[in-house]
N, C-alpha and C. Protein backbone atom coordinates (compact mmCIF):
# COMPACT_ATOMS: atom_id res chain seq x y z
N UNK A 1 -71.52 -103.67 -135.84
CA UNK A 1 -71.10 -105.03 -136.14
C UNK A 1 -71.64 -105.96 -135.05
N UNK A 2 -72.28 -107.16 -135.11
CA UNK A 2 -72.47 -107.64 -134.59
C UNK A 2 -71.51 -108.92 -134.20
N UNK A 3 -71.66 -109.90 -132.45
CA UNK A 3 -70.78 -110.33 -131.98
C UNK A 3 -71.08 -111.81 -132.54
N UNK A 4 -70.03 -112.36 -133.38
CA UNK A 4 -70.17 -113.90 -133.97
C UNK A 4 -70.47 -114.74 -133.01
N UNK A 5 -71.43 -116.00 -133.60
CA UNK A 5 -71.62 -116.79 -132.38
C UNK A 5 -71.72 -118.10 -131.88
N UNK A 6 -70.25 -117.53 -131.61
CA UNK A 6 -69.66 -119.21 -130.89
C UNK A 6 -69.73 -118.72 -129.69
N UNK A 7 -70.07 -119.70 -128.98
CA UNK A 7 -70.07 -119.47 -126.95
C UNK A 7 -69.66 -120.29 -126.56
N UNK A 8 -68.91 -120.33 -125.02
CA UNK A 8 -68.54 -121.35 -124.65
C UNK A 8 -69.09 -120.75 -123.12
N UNK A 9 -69.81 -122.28 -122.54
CA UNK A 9 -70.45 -121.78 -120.99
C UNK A 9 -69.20 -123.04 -120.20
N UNK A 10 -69.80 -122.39 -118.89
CA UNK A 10 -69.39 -123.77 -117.47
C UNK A 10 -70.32 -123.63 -116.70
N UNK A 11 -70.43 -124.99 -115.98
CA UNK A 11 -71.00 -124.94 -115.12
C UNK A 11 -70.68 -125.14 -114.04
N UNK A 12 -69.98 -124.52 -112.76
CA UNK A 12 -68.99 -124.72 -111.82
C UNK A 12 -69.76 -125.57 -110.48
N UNK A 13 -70.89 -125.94 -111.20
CA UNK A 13 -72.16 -127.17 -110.24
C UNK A 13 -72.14 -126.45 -108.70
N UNK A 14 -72.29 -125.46 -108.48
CA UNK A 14 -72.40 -125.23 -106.69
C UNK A 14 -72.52 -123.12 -107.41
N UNK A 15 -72.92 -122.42 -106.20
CA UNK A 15 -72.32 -121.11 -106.80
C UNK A 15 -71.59 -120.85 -105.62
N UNK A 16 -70.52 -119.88 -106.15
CA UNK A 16 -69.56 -119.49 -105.53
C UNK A 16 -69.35 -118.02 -105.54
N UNK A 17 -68.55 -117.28 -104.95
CA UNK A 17 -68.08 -116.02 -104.93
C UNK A 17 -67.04 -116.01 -105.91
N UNK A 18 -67.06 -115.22 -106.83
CA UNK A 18 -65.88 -114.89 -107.62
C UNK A 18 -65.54 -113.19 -107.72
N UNK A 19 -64.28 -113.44 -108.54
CA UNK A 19 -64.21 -111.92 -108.80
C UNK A 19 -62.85 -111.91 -109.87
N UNK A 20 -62.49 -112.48 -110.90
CA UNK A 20 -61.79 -112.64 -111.62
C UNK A 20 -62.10 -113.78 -113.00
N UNK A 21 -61.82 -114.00 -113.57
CA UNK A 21 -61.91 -114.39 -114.98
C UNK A 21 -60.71 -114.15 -115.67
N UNK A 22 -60.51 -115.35 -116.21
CA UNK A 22 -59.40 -115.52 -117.32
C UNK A 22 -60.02 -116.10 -118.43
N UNK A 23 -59.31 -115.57 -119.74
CA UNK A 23 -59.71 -116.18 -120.94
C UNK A 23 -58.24 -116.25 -121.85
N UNK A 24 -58.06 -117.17 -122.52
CA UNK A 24 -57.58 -117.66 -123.47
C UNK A 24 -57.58 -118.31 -124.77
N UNK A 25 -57.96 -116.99 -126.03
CA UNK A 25 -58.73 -117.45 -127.35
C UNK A 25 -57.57 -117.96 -127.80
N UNK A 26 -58.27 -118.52 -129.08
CA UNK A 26 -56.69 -119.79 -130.01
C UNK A 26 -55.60 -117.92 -130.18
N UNK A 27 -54.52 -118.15 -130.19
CA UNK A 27 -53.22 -117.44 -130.37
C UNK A 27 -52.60 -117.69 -131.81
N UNK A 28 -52.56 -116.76 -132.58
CA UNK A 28 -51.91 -116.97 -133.43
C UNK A 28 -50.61 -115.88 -133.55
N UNK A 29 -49.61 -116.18 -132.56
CA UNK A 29 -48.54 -115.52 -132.50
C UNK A 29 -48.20 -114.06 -133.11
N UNK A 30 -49.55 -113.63 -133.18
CA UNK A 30 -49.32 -112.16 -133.08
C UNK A 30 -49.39 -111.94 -134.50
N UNK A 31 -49.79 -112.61 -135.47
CA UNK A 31 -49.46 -112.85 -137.02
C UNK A 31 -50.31 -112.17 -138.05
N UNK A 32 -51.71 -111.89 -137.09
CA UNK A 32 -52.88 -111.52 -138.11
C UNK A 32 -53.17 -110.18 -137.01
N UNK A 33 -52.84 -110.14 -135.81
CA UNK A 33 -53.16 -109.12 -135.28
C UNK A 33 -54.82 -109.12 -134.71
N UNK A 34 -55.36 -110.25 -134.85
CA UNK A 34 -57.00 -110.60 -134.10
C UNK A 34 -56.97 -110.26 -132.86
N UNK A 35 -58.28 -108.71 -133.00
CA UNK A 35 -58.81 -108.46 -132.33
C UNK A 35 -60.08 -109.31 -131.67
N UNK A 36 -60.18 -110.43 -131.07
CA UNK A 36 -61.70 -110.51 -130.45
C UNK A 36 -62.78 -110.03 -129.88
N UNK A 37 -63.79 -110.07 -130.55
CA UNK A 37 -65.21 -109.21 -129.53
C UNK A 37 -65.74 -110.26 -128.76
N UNK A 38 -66.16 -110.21 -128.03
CA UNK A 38 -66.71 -110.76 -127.13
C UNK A 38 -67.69 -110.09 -125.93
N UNK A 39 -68.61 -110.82 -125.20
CA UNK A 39 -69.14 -110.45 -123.81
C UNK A 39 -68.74 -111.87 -123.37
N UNK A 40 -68.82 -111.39 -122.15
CA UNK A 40 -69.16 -112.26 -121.10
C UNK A 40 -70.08 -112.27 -119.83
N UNK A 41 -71.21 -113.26 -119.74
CA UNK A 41 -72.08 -112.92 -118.48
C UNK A 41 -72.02 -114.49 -117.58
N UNK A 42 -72.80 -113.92 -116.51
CA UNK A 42 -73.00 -114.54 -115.38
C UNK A 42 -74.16 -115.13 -114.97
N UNK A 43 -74.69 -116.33 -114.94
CA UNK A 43 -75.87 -116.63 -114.17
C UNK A 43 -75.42 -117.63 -112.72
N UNK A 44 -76.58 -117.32 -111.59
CA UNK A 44 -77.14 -118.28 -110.76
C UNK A 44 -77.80 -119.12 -110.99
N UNK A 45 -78.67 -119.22 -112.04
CA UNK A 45 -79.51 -120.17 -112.26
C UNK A 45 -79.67 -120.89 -113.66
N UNK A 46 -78.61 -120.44 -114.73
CA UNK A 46 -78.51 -120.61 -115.78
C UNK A 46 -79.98 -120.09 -116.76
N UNK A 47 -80.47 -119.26 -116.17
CA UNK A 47 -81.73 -118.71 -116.98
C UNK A 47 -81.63 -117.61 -117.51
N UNK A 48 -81.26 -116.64 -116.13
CA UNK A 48 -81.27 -114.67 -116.15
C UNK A 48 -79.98 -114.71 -115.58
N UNK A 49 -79.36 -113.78 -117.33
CA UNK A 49 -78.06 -113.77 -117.50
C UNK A 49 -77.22 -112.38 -116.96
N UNK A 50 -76.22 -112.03 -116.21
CA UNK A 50 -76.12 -110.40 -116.42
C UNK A 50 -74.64 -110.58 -117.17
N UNK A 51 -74.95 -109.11 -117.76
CA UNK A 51 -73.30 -109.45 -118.47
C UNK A 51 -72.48 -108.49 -117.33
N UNK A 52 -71.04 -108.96 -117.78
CA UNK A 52 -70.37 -108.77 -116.85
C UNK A 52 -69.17 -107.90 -117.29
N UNK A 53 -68.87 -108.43 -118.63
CA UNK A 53 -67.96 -107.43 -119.59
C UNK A 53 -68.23 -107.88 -120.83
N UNK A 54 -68.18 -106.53 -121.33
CA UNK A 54 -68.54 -106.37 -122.51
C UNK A 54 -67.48 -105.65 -123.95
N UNK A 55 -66.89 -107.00 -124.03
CA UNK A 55 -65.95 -106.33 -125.29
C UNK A 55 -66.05 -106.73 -126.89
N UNK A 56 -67.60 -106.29 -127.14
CA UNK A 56 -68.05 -106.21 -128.41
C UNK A 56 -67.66 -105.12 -129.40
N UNK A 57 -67.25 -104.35 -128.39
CA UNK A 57 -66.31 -103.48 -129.92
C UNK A 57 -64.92 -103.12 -129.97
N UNK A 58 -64.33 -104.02 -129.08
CA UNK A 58 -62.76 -103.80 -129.15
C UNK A 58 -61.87 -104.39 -130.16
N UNK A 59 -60.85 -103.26 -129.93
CA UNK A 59 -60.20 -103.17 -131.49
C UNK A 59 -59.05 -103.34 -131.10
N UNK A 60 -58.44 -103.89 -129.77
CA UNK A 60 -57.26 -104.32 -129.68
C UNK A 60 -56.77 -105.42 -129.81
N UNK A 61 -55.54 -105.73 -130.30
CA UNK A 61 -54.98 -107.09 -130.54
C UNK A 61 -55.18 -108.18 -129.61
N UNK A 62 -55.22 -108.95 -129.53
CA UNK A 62 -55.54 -110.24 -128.36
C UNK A 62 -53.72 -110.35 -127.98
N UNK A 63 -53.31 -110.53 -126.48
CA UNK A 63 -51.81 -110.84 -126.73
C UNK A 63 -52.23 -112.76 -125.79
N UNK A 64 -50.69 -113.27 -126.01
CA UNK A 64 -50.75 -114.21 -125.93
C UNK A 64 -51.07 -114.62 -124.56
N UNK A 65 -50.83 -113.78 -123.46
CA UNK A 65 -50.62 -114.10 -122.18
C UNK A 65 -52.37 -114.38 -121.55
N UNK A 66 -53.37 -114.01 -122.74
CA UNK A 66 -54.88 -114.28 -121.91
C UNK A 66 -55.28 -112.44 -121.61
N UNK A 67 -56.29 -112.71 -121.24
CA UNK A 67 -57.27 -111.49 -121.01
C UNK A 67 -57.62 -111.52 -119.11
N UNK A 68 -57.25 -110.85 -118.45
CA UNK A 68 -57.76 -111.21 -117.17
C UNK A 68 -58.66 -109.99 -116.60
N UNK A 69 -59.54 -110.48 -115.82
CA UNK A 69 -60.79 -109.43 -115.64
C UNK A 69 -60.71 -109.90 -114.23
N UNK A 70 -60.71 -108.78 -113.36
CA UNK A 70 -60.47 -108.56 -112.39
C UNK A 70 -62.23 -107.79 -111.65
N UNK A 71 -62.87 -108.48 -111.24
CA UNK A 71 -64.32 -107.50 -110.92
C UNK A 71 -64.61 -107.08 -109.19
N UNK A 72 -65.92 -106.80 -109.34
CA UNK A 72 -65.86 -106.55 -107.46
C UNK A 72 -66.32 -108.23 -107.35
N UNK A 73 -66.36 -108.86 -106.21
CA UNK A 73 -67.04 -109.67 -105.96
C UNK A 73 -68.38 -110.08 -106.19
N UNK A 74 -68.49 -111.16 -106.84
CA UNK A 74 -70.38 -112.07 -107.58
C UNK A 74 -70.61 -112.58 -107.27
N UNK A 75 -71.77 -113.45 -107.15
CA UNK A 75 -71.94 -114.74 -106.92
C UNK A 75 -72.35 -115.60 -108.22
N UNK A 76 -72.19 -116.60 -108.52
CA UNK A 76 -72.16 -117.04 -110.02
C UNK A 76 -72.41 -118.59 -109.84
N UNK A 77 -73.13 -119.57 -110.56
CA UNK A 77 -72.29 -120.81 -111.00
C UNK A 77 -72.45 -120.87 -112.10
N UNK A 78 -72.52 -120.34 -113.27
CA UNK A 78 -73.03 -120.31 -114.75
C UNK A 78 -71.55 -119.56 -115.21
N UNK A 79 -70.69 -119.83 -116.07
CA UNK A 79 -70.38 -118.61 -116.71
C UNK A 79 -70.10 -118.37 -118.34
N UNK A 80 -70.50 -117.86 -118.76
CA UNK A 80 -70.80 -117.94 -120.71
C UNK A 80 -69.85 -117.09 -121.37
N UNK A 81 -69.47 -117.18 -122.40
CA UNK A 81 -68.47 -116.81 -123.45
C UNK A 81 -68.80 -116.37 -124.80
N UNK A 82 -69.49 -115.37 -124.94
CA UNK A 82 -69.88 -115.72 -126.71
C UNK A 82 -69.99 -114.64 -127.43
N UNK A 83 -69.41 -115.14 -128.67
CA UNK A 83 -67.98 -114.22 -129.26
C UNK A 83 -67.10 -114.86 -130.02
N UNK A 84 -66.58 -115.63 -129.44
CA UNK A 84 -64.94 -116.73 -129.43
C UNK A 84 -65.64 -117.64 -129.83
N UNK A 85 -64.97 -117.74 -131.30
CA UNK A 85 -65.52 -119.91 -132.07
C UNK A 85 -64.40 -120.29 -131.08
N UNK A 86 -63.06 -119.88 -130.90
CA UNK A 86 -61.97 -120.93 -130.55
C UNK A 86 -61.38 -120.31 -129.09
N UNK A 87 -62.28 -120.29 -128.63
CA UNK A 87 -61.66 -120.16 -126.65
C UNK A 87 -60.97 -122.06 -126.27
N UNK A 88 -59.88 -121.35 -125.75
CA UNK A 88 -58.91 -122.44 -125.21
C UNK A 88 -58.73 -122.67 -124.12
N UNK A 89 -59.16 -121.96 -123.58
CA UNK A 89 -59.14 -121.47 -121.84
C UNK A 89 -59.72 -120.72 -120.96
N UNK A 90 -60.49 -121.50 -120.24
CA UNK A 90 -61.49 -120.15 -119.46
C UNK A 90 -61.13 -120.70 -118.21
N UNK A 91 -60.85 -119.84 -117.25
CA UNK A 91 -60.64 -119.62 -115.55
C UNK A 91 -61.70 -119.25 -114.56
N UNK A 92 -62.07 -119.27 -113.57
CA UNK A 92 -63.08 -118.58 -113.24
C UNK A 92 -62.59 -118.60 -111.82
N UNK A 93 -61.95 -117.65 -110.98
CA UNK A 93 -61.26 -117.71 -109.81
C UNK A 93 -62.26 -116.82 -108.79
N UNK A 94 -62.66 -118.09 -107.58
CA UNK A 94 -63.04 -117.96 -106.18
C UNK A 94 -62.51 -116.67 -105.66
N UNK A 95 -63.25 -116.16 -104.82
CA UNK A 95 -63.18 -114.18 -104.22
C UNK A 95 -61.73 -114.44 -103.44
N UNK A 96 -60.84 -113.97 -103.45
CA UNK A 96 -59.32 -113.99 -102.70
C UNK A 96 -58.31 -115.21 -103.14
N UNK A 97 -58.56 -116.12 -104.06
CA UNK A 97 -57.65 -117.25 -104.09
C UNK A 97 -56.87 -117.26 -105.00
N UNK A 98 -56.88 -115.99 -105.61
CA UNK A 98 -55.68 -115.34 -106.29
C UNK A 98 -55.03 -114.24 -106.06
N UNK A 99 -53.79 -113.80 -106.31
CA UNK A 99 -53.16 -112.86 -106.15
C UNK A 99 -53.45 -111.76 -107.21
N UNK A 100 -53.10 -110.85 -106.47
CA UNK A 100 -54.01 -109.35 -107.64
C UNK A 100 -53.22 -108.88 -108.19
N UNK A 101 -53.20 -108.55 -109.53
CA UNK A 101 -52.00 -108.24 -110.59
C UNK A 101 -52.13 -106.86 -110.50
């Protein structure tokens, strides 16, 4: 199956160290049970992309609380979404300026 394609990028204008990601697709209270596929990658230069996670064939329910991806440390200012027609929320958290779940 291939991954539908709606994307959503940022451009965080500087690059930074990261190491976490949050996402938040539209929620439909648990009603239809939507699984989303998705990747997600990373550029420095918005040209040459690497992906970073890859959940093009997951078959689990989306829950309401967001998706959080926890990685080693990157360097990034690009970050892309595509997969999701209806992302509501994307995070992209600096190396230590969050607390680790």
């Amino acid at each position: 199956m291939s991954i539908p394609t709606g994307q959503s990028q940022v451009d965080l204008e500087k690059e930074y160290e990261v190491d976490e990601i949050w996402l938040q697709p539209w929620w439909d209270n648990g009603e239809n049970g939507r699984a989303y596929k998705y990747t997600i990658e990373a550029s420095i230069n918005g040209k040459t992309w690497q992906r970073i996670v890859d959940r093009s064939k997951n078959t689990t329910p989306h829950r309401d609380v967001g998706e959080s991806y926890i990685l080693n440390p990157f360097k990034v200012r690009y970050v892309r979404v595509t997969g999701i027609n209806h992302l509501c929320e994307m995070k992209v958290y600096r190396h230590g300026s969050t607390p680790r779940k």
